[in-house]
C-alpha atoms as a PDB file:
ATOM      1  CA  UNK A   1     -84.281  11.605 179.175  1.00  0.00           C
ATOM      2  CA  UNK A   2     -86.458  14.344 178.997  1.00  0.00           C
ATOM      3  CA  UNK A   3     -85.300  18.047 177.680  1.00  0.00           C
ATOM      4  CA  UNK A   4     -86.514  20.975 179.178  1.00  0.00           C
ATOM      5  CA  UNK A   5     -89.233  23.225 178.203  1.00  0.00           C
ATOM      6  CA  UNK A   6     -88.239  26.333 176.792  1.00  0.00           C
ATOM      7  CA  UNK A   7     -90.634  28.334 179.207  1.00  0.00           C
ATOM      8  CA  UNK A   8     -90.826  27.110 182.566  1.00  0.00           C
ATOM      9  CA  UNK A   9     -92.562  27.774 185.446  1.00  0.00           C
ATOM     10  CA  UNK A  10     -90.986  29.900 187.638  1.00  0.00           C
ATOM     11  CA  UNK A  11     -87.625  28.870 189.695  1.00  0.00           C
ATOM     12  CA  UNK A  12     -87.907  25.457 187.853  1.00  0.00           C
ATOM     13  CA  UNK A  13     -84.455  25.636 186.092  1.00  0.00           C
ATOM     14  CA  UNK A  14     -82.847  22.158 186.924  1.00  0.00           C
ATOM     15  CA  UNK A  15     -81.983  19.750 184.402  1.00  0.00           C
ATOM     16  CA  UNK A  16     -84.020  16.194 184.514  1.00  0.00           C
ATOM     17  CA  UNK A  17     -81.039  14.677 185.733  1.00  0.00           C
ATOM     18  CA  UNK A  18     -80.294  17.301 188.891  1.00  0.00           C
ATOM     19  CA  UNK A  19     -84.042  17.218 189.301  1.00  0.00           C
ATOM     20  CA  UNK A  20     -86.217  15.380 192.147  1.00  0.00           C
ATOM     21  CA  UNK A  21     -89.512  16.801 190.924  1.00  0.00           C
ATOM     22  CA  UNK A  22     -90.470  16.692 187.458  1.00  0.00           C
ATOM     23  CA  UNK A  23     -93.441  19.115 186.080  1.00  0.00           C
ATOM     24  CA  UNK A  24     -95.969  18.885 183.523  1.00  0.00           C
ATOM     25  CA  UNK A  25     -98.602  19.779 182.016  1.00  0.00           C
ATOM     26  CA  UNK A  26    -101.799  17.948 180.596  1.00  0.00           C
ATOM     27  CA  UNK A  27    -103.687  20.532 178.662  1.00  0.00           C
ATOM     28  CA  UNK A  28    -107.314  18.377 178.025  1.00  0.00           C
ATOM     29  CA  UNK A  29    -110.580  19.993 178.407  1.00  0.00           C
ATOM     30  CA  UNK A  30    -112.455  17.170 176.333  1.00  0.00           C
ATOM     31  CA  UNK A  31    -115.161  15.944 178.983  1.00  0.00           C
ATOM     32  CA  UNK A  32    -115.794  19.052 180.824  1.00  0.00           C
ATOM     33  CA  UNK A  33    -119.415  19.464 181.873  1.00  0.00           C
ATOM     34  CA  UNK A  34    -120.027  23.294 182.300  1.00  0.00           C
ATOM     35  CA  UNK A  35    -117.361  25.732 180.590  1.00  0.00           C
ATOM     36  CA  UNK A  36    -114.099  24.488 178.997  1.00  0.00           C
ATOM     37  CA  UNK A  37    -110.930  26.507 179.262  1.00  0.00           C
ATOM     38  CA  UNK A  38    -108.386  24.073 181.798  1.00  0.00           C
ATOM     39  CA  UNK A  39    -106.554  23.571 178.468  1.00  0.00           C
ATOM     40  CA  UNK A  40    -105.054  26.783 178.820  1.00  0.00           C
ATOM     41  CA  UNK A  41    -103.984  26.333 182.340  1.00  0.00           C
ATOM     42  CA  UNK A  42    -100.722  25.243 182.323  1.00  0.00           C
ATOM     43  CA  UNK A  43     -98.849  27.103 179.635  1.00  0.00           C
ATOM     44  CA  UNK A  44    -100.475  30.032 181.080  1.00  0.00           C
ATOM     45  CA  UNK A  45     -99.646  29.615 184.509  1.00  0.00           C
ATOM     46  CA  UNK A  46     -96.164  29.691 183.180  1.00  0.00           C
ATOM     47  CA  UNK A  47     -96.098  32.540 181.826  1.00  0.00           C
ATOM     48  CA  UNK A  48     -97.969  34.484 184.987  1.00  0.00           C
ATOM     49  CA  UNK A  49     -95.894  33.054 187.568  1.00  0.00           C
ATOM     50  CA  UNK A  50     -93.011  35.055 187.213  1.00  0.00           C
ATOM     51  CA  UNK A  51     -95.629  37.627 188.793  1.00  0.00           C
ATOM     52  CA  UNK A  52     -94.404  35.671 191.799  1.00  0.00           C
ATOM     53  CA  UNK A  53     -91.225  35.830 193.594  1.00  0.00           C
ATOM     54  CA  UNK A  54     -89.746  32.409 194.111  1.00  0.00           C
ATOM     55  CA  UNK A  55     -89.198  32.856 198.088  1.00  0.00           C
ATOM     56  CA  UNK A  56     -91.982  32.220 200.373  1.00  0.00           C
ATOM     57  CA  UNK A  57     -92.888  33.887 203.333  1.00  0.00           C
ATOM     58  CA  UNK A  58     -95.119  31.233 204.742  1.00  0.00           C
ATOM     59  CA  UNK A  59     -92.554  28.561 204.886  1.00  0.00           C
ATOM     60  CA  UNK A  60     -89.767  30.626 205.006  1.00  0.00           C
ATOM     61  CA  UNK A  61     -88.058  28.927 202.153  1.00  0.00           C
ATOM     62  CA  UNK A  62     -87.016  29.495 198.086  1.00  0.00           C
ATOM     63  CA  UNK A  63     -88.091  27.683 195.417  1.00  0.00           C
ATOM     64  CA  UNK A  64     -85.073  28.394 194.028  1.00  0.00           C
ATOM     65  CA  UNK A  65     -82.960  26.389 196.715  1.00  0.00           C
ATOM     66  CA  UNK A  66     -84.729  23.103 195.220  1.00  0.00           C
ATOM     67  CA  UNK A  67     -84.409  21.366 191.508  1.00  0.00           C
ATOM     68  CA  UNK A  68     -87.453  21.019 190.172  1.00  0.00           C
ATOM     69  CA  UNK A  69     -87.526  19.582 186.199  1.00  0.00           C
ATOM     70  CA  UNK A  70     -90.021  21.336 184.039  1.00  0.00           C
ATOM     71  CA  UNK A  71     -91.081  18.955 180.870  1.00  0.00           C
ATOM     72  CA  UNK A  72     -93.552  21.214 179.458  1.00  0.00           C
ATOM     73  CA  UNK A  73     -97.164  20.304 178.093  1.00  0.00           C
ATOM     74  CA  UNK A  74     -97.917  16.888 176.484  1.00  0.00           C
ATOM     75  CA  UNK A  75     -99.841  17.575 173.156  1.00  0.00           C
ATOM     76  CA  UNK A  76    -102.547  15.965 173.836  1.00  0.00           C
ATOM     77  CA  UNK A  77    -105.369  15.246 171.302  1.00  0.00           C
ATOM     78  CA  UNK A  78    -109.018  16.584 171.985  1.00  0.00           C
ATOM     79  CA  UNK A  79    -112.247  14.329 171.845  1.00  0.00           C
ATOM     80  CA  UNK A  80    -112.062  10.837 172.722  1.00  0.00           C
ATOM     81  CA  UNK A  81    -110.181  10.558 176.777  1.00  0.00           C
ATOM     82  CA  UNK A  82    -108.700   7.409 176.134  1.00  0.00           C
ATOM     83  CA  UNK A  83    -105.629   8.167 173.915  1.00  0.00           C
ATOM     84  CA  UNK A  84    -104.662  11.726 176.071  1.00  0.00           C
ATOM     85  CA  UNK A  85    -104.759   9.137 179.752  1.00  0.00           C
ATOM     86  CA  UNK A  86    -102.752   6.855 177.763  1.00  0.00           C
ATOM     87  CA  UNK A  87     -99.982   9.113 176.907  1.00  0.00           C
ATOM     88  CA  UNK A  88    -100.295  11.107 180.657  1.00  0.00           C
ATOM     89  CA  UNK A  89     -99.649   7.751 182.210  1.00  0.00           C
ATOM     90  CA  UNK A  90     -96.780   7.131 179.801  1.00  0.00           C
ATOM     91  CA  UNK A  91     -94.994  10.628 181.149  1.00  0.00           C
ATOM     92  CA  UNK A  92     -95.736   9.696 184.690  1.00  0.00           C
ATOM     93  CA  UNK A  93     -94.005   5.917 184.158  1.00  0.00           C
ATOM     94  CA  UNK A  94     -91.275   7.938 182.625  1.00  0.00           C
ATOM     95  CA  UNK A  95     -90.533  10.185 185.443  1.00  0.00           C
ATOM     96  CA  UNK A  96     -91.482   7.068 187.924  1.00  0.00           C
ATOM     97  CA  UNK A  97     -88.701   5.038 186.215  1.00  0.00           C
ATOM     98  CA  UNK A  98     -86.011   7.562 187.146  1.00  0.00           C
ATOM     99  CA  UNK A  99     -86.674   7.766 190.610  1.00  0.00           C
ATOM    100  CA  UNK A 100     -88.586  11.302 190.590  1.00  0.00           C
ATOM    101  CA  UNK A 101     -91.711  12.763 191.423  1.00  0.00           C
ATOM    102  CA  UNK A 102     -94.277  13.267 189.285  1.00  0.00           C
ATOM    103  CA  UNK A 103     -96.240  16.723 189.501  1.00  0.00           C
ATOM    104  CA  UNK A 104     -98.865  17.113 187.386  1.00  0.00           C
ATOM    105  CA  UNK A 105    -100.788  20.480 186.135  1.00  0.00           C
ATOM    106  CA  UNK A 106    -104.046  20.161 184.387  1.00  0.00           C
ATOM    107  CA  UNK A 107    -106.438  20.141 182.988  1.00  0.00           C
ATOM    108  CA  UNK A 108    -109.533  18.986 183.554  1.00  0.00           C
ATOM    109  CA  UNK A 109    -109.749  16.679 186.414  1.00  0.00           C
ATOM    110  CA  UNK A 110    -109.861  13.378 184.355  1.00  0.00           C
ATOM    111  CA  UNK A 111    -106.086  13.564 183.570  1.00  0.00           C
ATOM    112  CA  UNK A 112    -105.355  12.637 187.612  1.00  0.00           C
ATOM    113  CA  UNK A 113    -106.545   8.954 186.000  1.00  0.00           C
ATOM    114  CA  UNK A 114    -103.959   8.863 183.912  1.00  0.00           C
ATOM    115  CA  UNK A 115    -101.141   9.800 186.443  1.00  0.00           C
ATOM    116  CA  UNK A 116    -102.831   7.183 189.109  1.00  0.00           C
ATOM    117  CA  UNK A 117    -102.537   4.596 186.812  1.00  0.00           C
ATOM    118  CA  UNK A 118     -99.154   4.590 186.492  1.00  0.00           C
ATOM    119  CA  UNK A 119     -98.175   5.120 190.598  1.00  0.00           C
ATOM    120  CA  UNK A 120    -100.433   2.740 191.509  1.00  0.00           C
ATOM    121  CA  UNK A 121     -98.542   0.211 188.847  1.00  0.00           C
ATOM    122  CA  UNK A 122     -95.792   1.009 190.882  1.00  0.00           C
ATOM    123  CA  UNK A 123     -96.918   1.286 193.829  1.00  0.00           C
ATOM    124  CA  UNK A 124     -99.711  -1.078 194.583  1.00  0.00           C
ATOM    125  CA  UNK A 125    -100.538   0.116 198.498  1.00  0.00           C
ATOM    126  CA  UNK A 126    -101.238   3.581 197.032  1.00  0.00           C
ATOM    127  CA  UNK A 127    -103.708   6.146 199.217  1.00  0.00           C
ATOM    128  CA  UNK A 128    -105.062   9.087 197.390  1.00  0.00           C
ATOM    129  CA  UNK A 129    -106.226  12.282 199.298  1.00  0.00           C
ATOM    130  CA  UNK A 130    -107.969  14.372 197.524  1.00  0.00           C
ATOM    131  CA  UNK A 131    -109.518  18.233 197.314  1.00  0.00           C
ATOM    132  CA  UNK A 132    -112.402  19.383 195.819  1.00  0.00           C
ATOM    133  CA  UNK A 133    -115.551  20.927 195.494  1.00  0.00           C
ATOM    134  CA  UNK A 134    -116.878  17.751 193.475  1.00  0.00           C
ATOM    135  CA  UNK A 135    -117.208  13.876 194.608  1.00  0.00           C
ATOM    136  CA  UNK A 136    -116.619  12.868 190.939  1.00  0.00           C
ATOM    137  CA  UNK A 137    -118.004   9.669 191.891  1.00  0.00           C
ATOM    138  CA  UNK A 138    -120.158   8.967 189.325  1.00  0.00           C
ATOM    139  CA  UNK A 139    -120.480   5.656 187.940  1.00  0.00           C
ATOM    140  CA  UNK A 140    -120.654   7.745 184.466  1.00  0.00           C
ATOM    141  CA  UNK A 141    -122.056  11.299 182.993  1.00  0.00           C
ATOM    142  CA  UNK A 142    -124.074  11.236 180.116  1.00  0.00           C
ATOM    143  CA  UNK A 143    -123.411   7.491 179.585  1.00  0.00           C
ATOM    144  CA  UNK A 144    -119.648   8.304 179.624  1.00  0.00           C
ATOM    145  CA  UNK A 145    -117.342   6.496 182.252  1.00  0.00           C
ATOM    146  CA  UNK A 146    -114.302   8.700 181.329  1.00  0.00           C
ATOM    147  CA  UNK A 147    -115.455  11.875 182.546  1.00  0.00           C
ATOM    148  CA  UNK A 148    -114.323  14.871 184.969  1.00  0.00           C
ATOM    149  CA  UNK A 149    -117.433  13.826 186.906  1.00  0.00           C
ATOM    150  CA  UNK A 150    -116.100  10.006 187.158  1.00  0.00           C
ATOM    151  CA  UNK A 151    -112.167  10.594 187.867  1.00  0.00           C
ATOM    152  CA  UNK A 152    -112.706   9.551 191.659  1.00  0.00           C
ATOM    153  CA  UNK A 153    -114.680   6.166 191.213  1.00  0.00           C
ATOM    154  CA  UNK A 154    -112.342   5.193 188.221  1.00  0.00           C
ATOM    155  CA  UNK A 155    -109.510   5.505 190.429  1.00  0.00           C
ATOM    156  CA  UNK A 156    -111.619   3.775 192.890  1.00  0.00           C
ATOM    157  CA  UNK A 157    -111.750   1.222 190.619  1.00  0.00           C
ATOM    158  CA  UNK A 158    -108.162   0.498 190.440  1.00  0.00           C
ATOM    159  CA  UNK A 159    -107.315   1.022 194.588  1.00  0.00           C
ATOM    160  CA  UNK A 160    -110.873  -0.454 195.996  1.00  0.00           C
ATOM    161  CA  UNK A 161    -112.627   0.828 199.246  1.00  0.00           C
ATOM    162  CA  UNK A 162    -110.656   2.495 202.184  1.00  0.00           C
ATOM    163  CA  UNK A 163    -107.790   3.838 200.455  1.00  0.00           C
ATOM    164  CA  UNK A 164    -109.198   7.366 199.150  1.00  0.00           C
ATOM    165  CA  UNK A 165    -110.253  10.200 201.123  1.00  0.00           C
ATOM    166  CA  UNK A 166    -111.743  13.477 200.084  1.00  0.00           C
ATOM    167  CA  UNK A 167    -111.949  17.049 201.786  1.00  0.00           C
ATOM    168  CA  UNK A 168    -113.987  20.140 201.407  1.00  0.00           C
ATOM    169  CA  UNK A 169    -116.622  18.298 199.079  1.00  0.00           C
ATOM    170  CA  UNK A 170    -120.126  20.177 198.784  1.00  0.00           C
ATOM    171  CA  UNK A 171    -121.517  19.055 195.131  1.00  0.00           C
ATOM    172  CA  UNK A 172    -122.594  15.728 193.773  1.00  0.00           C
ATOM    173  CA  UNK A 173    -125.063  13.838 192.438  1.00  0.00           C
ATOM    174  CA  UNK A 174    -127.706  12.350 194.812  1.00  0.00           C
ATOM    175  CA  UNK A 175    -126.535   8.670 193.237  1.00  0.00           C
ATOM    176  CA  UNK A 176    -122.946   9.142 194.274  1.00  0.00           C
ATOM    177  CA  UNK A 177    -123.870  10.356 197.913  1.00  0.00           C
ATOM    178  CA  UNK A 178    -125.837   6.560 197.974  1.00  0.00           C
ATOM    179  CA  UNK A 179    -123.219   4.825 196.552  1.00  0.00           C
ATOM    180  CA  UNK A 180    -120.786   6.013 199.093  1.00  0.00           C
ATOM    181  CA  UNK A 181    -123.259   5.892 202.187  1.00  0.00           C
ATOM    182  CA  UNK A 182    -121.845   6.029 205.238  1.00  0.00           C
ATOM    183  CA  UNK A 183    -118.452   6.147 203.683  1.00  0.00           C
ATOM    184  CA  UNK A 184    -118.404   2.845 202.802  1.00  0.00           C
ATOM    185  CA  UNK A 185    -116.050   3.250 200.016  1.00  0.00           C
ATOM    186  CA  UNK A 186    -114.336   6.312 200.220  1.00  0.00           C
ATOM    187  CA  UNK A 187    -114.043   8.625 203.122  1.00  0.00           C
ATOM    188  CA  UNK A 188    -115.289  11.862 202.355  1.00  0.00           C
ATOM    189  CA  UNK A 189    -115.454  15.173 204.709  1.00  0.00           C
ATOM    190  CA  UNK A 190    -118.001  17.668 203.788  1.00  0.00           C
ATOM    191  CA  UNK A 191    -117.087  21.433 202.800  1.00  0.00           C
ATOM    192  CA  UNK A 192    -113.970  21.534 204.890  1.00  0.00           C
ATOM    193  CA  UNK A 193    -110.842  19.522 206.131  1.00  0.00           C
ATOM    194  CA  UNK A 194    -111.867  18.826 209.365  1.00  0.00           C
ATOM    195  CA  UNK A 195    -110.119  14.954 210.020  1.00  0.00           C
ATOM    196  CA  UNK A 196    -106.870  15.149 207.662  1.00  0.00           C
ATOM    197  CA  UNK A 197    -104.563  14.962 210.438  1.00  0.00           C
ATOM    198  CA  UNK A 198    -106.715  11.746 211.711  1.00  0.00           C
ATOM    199  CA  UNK A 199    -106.324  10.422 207.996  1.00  0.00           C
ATOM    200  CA  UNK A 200    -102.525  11.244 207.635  1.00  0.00           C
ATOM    201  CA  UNK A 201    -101.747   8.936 210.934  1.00  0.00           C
ATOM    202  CA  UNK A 202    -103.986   6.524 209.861  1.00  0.00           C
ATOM    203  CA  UNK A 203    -102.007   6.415 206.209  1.00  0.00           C
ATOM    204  CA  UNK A 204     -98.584   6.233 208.279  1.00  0.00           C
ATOM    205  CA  UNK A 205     -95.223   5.879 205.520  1.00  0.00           C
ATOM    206  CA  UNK A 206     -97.517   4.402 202.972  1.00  0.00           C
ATOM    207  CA  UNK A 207     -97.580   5.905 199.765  1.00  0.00           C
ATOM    208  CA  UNK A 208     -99.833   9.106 198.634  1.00  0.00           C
ATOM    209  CA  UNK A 209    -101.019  10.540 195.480  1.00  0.00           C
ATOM    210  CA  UNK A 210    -102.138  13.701 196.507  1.00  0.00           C
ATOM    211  CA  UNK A 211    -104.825  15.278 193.901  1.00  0.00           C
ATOM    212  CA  UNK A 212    -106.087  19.289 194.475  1.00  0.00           C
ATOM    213  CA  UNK A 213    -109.100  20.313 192.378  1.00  0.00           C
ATOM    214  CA  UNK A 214    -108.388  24.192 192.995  1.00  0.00           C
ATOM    215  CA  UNK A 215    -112.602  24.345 192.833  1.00  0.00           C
ATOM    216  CA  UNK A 216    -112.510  23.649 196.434  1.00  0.00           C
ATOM    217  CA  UNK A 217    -111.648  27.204 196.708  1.00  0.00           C
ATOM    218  CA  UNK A 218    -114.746  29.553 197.331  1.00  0.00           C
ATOM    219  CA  UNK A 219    -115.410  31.117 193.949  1.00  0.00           C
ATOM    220  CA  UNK A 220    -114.804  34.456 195.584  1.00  0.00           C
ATOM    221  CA  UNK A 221    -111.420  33.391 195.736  1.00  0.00           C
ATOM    222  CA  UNK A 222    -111.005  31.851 192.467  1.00  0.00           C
ATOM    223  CA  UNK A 223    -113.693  32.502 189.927  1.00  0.00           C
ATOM    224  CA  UNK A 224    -111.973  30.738 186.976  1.00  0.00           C
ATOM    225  CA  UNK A 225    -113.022  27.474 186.741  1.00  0.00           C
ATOM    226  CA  UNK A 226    -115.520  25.596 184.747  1.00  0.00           C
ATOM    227  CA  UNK A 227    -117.312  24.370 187.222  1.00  0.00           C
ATOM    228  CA  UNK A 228    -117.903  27.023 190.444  1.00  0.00           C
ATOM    229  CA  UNK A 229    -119.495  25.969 193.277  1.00  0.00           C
ATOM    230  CA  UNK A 230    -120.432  28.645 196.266  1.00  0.00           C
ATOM    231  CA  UNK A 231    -119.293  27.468 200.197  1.00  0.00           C
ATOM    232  CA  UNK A 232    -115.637  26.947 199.642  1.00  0.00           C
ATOM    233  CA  UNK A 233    -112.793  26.697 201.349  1.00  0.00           C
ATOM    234  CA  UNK A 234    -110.350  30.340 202.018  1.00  0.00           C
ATOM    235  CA  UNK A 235    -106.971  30.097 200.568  1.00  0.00           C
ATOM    236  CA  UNK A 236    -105.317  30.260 203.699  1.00  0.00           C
ATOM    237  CA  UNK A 237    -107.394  27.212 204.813  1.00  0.00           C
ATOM    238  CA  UNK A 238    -106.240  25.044 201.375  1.00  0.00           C
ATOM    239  CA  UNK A 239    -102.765  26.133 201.760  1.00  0.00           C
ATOM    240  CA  UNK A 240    -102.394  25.106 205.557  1.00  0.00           C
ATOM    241  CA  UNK A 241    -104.445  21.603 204.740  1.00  0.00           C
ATOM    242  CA  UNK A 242    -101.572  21.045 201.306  1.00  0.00           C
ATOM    243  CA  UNK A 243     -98.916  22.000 204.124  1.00  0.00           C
ATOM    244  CA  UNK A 244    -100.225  19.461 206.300  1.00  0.00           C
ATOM    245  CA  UNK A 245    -100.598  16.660 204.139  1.00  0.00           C
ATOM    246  CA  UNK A 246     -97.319  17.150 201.809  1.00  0.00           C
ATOM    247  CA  UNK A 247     -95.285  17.615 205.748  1.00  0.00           C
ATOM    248  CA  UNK A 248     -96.887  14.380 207.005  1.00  0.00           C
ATOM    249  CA  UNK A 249     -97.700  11.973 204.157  1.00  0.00           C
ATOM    250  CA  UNK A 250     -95.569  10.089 201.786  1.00  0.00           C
ATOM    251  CA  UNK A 251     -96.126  11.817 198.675  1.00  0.00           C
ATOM    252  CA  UNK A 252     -95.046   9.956 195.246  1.00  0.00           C
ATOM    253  CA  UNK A 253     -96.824  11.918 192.740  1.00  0.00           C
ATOM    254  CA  UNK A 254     -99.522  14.786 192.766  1.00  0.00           C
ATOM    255  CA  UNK A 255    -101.608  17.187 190.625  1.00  0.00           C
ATOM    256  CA  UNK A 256    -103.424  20.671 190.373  1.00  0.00           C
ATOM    257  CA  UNK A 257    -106.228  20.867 188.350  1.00  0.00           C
ATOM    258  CA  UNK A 258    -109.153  22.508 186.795  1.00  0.00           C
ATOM    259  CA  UNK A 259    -107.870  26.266 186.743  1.00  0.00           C
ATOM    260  CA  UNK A 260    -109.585  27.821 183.662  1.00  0.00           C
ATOM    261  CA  UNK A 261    -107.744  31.039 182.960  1.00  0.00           C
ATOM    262  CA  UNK A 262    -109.747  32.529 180.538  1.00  0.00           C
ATOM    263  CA  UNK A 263    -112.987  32.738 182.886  1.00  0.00           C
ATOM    264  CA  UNK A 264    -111.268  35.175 184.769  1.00  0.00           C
ATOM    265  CA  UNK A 265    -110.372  38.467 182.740  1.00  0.00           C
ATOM    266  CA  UNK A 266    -108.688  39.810 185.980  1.00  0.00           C
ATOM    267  CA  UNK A 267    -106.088  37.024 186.492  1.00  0.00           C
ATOM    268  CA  UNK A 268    -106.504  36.682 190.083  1.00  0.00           C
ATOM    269  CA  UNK A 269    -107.594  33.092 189.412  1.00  0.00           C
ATOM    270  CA  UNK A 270    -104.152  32.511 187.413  1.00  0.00           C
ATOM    271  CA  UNK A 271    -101.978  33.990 189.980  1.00  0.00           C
ATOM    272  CA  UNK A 272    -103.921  32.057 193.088  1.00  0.00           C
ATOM    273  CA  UNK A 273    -103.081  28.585 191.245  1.00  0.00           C
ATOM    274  CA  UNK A 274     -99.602  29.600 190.711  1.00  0.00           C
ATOM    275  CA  UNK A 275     -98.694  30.059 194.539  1.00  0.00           C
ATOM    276  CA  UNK A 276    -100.521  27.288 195.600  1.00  0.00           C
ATOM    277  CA  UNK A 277     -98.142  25.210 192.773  1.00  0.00           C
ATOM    278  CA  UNK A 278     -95.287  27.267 194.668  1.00  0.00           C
ATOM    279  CA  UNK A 279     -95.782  26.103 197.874  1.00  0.00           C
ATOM    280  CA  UNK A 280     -96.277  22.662 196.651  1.00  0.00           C
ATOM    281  CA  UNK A 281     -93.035  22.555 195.025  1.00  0.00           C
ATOM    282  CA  UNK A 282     -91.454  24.297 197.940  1.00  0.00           C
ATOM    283  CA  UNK A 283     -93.261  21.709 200.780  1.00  0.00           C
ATOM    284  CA  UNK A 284     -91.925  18.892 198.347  1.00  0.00           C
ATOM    285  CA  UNK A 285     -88.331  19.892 197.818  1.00  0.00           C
ATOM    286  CA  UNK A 286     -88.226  20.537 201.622  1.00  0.00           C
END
């Protein structure tokens, strides 16, 4: 039994008990390659979101109308990954064990390892889609196998080839692009999400961990992140492609990550990750 957190995201008011959806956050910025900051994200995405109104015009629905469980943010220790994934994947097999859906804010992108752990312990024919800017395939960065650059091929690890696929990608190292020639081992679509639907059918009722890196955005969009890469996707785009999959796929557990507040003095950045965690919420209480 979990108790709430004293400041919640907005419209998430149920108990853990009324609750289908459980939210939390994973404030770890330890392996980040550019510019820290995704440790702030979550606590202060709570406190902009009540910027929002809890009813959404593009579904037509109110996040209020759906019990969604806010747990707060692990405290997590900085420096070494391996204690801060341990201790994610204990919240997620927590929240797994009661029958409820795991939504995860970040954070650096590293803490989706933790949360795939435990669904795929529980659900071995697990799929992952995933959005980005960033193949994070890497075998390792700077000799280090538990990095934001990495989270894709250790999750690779654990599911094996054909079960991942990746949208709007347009950065990576020349060794990942090799390793993954011809899509061998993942499926990924370059710079937009051309070929979801085709990957939804092809997925059926099986289950999904759905993973959005909110760089996939164009940095015009959403300049705060650590890692901004020119060519993304539009907002409108991201949000009709999170529509899509949560509406089609089986969905068991999920994640936003790598908003860095403080790189964006204006808070556009903030309030841009907050509806997209909206209309998540929204799409999965539906």
């Amino acid at each position: 039994m979990l108790n709430r957190n004293i400041e919640t995201f907005l419209g998430c008011e149920a108990t853990f008990d009324e609750a289908s959806i459980v939210l939390f956050g994973a404030p770890f910025d330890s392996t980040t390659s550019y510019r820290p900051g995704t440790r702030f994200a979550s606590r202060t995405m709570r406190q902009e979101s009540y910027g929002l109104e809890t009813y959404s015009p593009y579904q037509g629905r109110d996040l209020s109308d759906y019990a969604v469980f806010d747990s707060g943010d692990l405290e997590l220790p900085f420096g070494n990954p391996v204690v801060p994934l341990r201790m994610i994947r204990e919240r997620t097999e927590t929240i797994l064990a009661k029958g409820k859906l795991p939504f995860l804010i970040g954070g650096e992108h590293l803490v989706t390892l933790g949360a795939v752990e435990a669904v795929f312990a529980k659900h071995p024919d697990l799929h992952i889609i995933h959005f980005d800017a960033h193949a994070d395939l890497r075998s390792d960065y700077l000799n280090n196998p538990l990095s934001h650059a990495c989270v894709i091929r250790r999750c690779w690890d654990l599911l094996g080839d054909g079960r991942i696929s990746q949208f709007g990608i347009r950065s990576g190292d020349q060794s990942e692009f090799d390793w993954n020639y011809g899509n061998q081992h993942v499926h990924t679509r370059l710079f937009d999400f051309e070929g979801l639907s085709q990957v939804l059918e092809s997925i059926g009722d099986r289950p999904v961990y759905f993973t959005v890196d909110l760089d996939v955005l164009d940095p015009s969009i959403f300049p705060g992140t650590g890692t901004p890469e020119a060519g993304g996707v539009s907002f409108t785009a991201l949000l009709e492609a999170i529509l899509l999959v949560i509406g089609q796929a089986n969905v068991v557990g999920c994640d936003v990550t790598e908003l860095a507040p403080t790189l964006d003095s204006s808070g556009v950045s903030t309030a841009v990750a907050c509806k997209v965690v909206r209309e998540m919420l929204i799409a999965l209480g539906a």
